[in-house]
N, C-alpha and C. Protein backbone atom coordinates (compact mmCIF):
# COMPACT_ATOMS: atom_id res chain seq x y z
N UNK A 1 4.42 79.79 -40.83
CA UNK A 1 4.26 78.67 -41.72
C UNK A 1 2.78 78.55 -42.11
N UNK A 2 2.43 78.19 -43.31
CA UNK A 2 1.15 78.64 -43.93
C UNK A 2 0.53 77.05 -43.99
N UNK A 3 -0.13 76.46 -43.15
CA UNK A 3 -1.26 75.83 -43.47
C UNK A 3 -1.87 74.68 -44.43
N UNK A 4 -1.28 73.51 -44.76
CA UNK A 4 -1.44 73.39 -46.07
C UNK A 4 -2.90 72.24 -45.91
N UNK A 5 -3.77 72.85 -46.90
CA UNK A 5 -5.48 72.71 -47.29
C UNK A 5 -5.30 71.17 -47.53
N UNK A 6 -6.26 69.95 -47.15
CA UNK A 6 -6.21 68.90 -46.70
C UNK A 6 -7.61 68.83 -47.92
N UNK A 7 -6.98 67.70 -49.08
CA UNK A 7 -8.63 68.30 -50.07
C UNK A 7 -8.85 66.56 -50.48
N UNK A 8 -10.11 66.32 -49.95
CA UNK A 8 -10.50 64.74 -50.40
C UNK A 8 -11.08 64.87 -51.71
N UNK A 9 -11.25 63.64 -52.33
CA UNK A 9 -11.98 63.21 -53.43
C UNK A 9 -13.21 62.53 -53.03
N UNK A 10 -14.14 63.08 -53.20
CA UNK A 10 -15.32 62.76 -52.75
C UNK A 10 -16.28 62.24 -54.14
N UNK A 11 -16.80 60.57 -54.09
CA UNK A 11 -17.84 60.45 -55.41
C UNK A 11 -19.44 60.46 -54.93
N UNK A 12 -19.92 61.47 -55.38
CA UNK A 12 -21.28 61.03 -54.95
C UNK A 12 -22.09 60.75 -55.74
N UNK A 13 -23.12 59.74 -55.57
CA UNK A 13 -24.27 59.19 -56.57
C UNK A 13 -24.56 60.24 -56.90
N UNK A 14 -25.31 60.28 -58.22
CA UNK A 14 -25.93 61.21 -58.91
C UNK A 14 -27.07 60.58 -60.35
N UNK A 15 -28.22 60.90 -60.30
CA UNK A 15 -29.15 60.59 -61.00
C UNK A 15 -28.61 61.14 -62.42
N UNK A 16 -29.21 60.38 -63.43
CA UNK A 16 -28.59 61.02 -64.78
C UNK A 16 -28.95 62.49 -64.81
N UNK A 17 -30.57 63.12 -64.00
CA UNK A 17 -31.09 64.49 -64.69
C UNK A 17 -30.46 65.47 -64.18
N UNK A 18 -30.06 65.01 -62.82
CA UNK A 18 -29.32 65.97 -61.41
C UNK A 18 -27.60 66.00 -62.94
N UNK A 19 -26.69 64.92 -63.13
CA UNK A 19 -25.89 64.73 -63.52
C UNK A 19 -25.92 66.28 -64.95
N UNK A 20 -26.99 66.09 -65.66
CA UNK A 20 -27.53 66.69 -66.68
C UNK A 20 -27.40 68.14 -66.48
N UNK A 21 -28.02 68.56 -65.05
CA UNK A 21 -28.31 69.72 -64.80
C UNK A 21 -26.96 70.37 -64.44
N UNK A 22 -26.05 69.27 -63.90
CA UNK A 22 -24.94 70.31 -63.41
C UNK A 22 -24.04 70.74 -64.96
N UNK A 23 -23.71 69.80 -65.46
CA UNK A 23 -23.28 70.11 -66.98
C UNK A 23 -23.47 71.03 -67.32
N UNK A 24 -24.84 71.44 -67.38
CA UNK A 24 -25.25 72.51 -68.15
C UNK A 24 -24.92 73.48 -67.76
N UNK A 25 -25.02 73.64 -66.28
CA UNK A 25 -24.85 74.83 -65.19
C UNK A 25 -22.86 75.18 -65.93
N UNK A 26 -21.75 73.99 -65.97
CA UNK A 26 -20.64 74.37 -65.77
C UNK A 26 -20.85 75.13 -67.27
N UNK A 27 -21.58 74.77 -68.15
CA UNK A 27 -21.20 75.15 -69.69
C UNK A 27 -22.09 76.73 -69.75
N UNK A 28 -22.66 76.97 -69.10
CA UNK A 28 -23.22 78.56 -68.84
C UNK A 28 -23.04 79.58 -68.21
N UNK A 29 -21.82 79.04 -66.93
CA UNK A 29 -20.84 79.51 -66.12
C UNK A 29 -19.81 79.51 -66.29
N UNK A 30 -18.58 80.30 -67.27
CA UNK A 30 -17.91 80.02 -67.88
C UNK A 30 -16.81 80.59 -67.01
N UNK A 31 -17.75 81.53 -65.69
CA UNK A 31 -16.67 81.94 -64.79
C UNK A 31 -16.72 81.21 -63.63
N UNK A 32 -16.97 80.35 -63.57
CA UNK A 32 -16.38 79.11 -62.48
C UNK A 32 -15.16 78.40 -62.58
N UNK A 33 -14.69 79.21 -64.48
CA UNK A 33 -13.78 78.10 -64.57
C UNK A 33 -12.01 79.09 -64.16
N UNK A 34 -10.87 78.09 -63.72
CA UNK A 34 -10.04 78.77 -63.35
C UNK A 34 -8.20 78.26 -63.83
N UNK A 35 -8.45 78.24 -65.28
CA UNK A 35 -7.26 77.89 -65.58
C UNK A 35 -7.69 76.43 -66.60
N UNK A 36 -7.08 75.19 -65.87
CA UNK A 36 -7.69 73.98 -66.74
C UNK A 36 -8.81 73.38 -65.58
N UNK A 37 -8.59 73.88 -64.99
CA UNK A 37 -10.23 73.26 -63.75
C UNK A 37 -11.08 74.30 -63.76
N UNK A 38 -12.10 72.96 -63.60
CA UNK A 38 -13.71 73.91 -63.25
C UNK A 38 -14.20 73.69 -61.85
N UNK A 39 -14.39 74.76 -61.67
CA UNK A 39 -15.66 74.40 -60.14
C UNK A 39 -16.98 74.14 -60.39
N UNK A 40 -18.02 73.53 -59.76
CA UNK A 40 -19.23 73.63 -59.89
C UNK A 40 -19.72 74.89 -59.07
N UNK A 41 -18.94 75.15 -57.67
CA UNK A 41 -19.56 76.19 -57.56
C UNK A 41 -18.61 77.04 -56.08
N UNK A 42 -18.38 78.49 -56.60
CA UNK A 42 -17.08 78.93 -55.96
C UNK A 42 -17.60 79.53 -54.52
N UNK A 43 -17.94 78.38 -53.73
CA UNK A 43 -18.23 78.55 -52.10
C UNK A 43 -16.84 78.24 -51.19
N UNK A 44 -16.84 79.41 -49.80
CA UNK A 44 -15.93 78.68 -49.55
C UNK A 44 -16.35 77.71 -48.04
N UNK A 45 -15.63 77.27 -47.13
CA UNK A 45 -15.86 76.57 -45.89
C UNK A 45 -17.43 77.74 -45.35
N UNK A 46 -16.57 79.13 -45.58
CA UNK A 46 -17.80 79.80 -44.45
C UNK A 46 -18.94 80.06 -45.12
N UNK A 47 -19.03 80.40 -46.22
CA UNK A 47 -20.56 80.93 -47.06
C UNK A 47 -20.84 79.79 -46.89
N UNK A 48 -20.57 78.70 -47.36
CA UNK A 48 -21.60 77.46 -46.79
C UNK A 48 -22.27 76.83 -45.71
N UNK A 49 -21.26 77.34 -44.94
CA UNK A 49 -22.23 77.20 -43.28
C UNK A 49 -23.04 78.16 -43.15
N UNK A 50 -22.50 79.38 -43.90
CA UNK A 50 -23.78 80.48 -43.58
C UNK A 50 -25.40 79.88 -44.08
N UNK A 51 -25.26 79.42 -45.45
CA UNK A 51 -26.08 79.00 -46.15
C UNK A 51 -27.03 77.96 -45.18
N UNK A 52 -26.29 76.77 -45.10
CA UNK A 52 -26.89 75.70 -44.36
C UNK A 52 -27.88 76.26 -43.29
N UNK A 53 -27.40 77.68 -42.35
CA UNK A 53 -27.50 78.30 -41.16
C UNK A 53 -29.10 78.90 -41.67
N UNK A 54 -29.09 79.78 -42.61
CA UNK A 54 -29.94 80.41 -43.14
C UNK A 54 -30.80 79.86 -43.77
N UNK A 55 -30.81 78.66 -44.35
CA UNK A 55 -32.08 77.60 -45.00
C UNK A 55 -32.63 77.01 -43.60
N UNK A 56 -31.83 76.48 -42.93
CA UNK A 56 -32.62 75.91 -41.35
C UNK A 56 -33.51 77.35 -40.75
N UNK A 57 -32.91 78.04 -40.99
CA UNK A 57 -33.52 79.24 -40.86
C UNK A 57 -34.85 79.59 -40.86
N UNK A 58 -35.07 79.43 -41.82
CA UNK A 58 -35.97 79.71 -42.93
C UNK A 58 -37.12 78.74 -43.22
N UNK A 59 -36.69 77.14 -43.01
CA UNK A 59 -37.17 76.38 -42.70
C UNK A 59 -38.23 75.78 -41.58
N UNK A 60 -37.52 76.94 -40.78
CA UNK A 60 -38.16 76.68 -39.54
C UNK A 60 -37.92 75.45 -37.96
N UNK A 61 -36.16 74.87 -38.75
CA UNK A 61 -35.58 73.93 -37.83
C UNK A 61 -35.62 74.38 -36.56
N UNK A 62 -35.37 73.89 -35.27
CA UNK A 62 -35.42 74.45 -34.18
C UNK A 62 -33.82 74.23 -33.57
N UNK A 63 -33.54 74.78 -32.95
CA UNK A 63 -31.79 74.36 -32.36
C UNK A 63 -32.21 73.27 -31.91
N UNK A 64 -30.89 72.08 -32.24
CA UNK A 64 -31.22 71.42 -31.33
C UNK A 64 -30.44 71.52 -29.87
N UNK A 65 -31.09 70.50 -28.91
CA UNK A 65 -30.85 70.05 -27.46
C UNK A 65 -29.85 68.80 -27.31
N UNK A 66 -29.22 69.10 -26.78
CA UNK A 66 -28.26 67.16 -26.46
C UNK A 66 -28.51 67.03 -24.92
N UNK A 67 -29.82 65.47 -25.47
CA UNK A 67 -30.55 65.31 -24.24
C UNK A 67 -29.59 64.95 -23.00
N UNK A 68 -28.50 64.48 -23.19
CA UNK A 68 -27.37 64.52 -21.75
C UNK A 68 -27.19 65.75 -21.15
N UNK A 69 -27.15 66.69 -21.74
CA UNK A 69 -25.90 67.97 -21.00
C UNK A 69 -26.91 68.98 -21.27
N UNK A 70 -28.09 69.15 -21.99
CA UNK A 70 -29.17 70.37 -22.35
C UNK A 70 -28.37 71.45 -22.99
N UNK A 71 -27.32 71.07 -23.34
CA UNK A 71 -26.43 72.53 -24.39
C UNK A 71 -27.67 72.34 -25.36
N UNK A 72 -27.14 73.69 -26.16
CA UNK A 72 -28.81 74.41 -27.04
C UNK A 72 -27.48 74.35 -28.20
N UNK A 73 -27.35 74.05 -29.95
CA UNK A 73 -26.79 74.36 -30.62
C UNK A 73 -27.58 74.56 -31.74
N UNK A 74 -27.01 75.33 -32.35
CA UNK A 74 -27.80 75.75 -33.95
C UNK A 74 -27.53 74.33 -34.93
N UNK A 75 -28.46 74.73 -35.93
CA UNK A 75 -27.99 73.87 -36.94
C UNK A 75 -27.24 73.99 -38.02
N UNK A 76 -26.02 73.08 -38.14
CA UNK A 76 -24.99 73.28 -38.69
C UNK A 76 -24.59 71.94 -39.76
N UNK A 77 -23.70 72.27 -40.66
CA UNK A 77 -23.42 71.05 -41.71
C UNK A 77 -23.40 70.15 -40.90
N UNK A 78 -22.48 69.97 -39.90
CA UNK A 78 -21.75 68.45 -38.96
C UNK A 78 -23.25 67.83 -38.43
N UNK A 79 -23.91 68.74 -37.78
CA UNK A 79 -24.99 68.24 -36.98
C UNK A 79 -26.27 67.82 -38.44
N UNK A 80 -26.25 68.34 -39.42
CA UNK A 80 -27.06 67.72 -40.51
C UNK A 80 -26.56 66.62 -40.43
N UNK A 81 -25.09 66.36 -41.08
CA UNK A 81 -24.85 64.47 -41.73
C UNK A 81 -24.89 63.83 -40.03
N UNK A 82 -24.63 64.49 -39.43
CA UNK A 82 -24.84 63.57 -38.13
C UNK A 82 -26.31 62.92 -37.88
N UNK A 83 -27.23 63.92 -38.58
CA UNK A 83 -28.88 63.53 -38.06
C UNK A 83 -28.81 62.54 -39.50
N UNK A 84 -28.54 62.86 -40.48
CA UNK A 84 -28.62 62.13 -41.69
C UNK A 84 -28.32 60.62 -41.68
N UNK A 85 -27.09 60.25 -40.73
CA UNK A 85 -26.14 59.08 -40.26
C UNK A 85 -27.57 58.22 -39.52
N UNK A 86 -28.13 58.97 -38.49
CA UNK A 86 -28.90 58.42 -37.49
C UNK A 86 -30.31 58.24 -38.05
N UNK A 87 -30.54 58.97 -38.90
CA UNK A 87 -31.57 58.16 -39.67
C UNK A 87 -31.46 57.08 -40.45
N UNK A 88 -30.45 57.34 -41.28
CA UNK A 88 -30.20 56.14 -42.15
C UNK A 88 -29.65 55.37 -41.44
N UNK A 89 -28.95 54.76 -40.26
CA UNK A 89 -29.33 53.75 -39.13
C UNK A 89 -30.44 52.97 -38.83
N UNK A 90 -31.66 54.12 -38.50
CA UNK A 90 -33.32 53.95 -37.95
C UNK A 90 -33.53 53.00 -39.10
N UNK A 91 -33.61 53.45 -40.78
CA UNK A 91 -34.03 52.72 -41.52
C UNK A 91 -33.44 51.62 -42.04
N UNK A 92 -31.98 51.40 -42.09
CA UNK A 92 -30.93 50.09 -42.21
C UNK A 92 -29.91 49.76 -41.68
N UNK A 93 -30.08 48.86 -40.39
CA UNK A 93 -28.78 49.00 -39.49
C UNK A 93 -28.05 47.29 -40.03
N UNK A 94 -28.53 47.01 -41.34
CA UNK A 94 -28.10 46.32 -41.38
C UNK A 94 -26.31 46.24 -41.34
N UNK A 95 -25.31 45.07 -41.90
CA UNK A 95 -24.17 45.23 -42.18
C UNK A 95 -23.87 46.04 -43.32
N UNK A 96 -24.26 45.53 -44.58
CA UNK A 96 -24.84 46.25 -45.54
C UNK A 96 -25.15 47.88 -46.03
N UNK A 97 -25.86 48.02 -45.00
CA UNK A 97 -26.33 49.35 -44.68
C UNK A 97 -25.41 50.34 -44.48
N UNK A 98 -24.95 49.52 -42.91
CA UNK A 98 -23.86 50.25 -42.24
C UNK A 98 -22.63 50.81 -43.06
N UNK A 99 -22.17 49.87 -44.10
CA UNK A 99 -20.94 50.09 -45.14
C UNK A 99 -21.25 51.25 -46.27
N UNK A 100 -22.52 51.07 -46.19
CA UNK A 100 -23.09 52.05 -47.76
C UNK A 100 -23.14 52.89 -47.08
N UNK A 101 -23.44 53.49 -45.97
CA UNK A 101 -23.46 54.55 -44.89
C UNK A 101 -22.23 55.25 -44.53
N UNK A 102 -21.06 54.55 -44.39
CA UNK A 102 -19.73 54.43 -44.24
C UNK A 102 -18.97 54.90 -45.57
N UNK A 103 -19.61 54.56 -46.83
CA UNK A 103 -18.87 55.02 -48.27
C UNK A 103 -19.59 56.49 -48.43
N UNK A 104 -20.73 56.77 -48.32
CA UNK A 104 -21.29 58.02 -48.59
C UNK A 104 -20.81 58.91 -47.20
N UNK A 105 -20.39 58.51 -46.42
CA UNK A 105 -20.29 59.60 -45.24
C UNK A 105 -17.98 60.09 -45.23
N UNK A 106 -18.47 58.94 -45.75
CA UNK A 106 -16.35 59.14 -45.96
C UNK A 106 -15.61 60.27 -47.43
């Protein structure tokens, strides 16, 4: 029995120029497109972790440590929005905060 792909609708803010730039990108990439849908961009689950893997890379991130247990892990998508979550905490733990934190992370 084959699996069936679990696919959210995700809205994310977007500045008008960022908004601008992708447009352009779909109208110059004419092979992203696949029938009556377009992709912005044909990654799948794994090239993107590779990616993420290889910019920390490159970057110069260090693995992190989980100061309880001293396991050593690389850096990975989950552990980005996870550090992303805990910052944007540090800077607004308001109620407020917490919800706008809660819509962008859902």
């Amino acid at each position: 029995m084959q699996q069936q792909q679990r696919r959210r609708l995700r809205t994310l803010p977007l500045d008008t120029r960022t908004l601008n730039m992708l447009k352009d990108y779909l109208v110059d990439n004419q092979s992203t497109r696949n029938g009556n849908s377009a992709r912005v961009f044909t990654l799948n689950r794994h090239r993107a972790w590779q990616i993420v893997r290889d910019c920390a890379k490159r970057a110069g991130l260090p693995d992190l440590v989980n100061p309880e247990t001293g396991r050593v892990r690389g850096v990975s998508p989950h552990r980005l929005r996870d550090a992303f979550s805990v910052y944007a905490m540090k800077l607004n733990d308001s109620g407020d905060g917490l919800r706008l934190l809660q819509e962008h992370l859902s």
